[in-house]
Protein backbone atom coordinates (compact mmCIF):
# COMPACT_ATOMS: atom_id res chain seq x y z
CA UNK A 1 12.43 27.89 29.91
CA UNK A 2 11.77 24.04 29.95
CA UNK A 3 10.80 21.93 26.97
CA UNK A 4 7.51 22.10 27.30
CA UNK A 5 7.06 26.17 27.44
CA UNK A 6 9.33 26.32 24.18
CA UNK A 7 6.89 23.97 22.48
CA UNK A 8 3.90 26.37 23.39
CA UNK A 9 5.51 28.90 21.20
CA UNK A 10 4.57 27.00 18.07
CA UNK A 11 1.02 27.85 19.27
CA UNK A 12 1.27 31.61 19.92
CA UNK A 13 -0.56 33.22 17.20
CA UNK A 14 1.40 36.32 16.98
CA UNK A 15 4.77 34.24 16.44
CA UNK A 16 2.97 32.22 13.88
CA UNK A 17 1.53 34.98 11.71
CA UNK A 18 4.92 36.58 11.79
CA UNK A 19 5.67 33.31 10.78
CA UNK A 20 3.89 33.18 7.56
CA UNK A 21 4.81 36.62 6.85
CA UNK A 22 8.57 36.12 7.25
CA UNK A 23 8.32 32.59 4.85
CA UNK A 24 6.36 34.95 2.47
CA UNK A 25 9.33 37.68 2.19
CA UNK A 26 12.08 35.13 1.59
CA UNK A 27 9.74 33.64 -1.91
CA UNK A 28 9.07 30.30 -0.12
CA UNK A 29 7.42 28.12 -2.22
CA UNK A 30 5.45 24.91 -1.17
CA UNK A 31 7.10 22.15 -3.43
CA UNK A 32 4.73 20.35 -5.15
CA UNK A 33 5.43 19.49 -8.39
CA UNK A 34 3.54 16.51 -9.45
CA UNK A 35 2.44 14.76 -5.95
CA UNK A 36 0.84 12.00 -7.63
CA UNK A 37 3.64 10.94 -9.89
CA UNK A 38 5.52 11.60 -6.78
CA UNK A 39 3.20 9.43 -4.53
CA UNK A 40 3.10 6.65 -6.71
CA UNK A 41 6.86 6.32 -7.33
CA UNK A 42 7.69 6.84 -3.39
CA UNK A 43 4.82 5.50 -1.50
CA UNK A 44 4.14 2.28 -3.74
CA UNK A 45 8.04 1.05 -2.51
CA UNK A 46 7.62 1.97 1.54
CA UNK A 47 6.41 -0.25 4.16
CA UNK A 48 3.01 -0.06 5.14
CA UNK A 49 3.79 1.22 8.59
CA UNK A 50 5.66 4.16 7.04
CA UNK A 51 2.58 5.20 5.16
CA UNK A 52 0.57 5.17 7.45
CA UNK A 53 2.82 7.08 9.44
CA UNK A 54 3.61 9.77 7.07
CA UNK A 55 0.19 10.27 6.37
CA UNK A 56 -0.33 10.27 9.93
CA UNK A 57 2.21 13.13 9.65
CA UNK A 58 0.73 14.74 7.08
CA UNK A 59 -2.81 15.30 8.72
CA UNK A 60 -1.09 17.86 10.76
CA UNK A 61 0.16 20.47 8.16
CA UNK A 62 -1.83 23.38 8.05
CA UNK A 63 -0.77 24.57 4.11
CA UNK A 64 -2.69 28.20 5.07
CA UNK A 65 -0.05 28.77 7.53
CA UNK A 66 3.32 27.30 5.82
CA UNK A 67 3.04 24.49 8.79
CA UNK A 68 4.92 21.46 7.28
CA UNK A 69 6.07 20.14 10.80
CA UNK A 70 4.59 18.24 13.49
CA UNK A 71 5.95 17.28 17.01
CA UNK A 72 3.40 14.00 18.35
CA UNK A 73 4.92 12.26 21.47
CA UNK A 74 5.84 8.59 20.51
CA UNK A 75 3.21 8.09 22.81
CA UNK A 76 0.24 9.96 21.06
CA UNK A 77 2.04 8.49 17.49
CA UNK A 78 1.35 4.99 19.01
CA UNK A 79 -2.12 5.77 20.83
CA UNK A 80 -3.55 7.21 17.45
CA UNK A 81 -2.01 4.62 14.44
CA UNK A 82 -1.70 1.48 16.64
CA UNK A 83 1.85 1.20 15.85
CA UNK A 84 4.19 -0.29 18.47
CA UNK A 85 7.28 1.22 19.28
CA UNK A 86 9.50 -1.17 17.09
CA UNK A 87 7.23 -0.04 13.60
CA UNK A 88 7.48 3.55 14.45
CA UNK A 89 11.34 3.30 14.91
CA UNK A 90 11.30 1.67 11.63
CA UNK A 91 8.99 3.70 9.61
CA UNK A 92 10.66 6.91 11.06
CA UNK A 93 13.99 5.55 9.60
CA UNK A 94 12.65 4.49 6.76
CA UNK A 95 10.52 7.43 5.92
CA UNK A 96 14.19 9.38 6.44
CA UNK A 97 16.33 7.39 4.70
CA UNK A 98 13.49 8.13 1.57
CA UNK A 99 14.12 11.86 2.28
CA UNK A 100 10.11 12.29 2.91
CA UNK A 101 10.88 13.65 6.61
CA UNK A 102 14.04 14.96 8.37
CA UNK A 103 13.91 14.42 12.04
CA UNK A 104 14.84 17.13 14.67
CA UNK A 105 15.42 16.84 18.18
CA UNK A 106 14.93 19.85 20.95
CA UNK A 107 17.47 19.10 22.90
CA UNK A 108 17.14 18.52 26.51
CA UNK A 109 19.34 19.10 30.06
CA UNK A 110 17.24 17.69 32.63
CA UNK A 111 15.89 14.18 31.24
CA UNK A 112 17.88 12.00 28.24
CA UNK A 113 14.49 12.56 26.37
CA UNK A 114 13.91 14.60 23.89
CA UNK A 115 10.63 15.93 21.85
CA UNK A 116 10.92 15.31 18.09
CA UNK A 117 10.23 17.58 15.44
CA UNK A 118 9.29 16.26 11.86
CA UNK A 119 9.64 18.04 8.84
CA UNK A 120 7.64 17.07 5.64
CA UNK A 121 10.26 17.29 2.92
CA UNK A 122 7.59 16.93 0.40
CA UNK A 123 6.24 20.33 1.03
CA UNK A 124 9.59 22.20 1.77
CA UNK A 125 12.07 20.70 -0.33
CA UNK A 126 15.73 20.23 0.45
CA UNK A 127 16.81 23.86 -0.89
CA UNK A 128 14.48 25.93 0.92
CA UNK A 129 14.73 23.70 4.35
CA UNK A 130 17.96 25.72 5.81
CA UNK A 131 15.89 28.72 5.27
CA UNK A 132 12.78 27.10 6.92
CA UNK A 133 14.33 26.07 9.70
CA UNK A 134 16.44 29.28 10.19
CA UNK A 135 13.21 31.24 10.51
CA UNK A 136 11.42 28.16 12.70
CA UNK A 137 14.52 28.90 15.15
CA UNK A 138 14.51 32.43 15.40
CA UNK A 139 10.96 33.05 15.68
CA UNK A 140 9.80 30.30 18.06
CA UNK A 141 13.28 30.08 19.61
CA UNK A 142 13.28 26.77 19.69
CA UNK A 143 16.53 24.97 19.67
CA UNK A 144 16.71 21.85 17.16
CA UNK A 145 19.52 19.71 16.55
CA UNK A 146 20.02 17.47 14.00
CA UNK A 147 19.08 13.76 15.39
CA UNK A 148 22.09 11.37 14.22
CA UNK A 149 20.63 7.87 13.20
């Protein structure tokens, strides 16, 4: 199976209900505390290209669905927020660094590239994300590894 057929699993229905249900068993719990205290003391200290960025990000959740990842090419990221390479690489760190996403590559044989998989720590939070990604794994079988900045 090549990289792109394991990324069409994230779109088969079935896999995603099961999904949900599985997330719903384990007592996962979408972290939101107080997002605009949150916001305020995060955002108001981040670049402008990483805002824009992880709101760019953020349009793609689907909270119905426990969907806090997203997986735009670099080159869809730079058709659709006008960033150029150089400000994504440096949001992307920076938004990391903040612990707002954690950054997962699906590892590939044939090319050195690699499709990206962000995770919204804002929504998951750092105790339930093993769990998260676990299940992510074992129902989509797709295999992530941990990109090393």
């Amino acid at each position: 199976m090549n990289q792109d057929e394991m990324f069409r699993t994230f779109f088969n229905k079935t896999r995603n209900e099961i999904f949900e249900l599985e997330l719903r068993k384990t007592g996962f719990v979408v972290c939101l505390k107080n997002k605009t205290k949150w916001r305020n003391e995060i955002l108001r200290n981040l670049s402008s290209h990483s805002v824009k960025l992880y709101f760019y990000f953020e349009k793609f959740i689907n909270k119905f669905k426990a969907r806090y990842y997203c997986f735009p090419s670099w080159k869809t990221i730079r058709m659709e927020t006008n960033l150029s390479v150089c400000g994504i690489s440096s949001a992307l760190k920076e938004l990391e660094i903040n612990k707002l996403i954690k950054i997962y590559k699906c590892g590939n044989k044939t090319t050195r590239y690699s499709k990206s998989v962000y995770f919204l720590m804002e929504y998951i939070g750092e105790l339930q994300f093993l769990n998260y990604l676990n299940l992510l794994v074992q129902i989509f079988k797709v295999p992530l590894n941990l990109k090393q900045m």
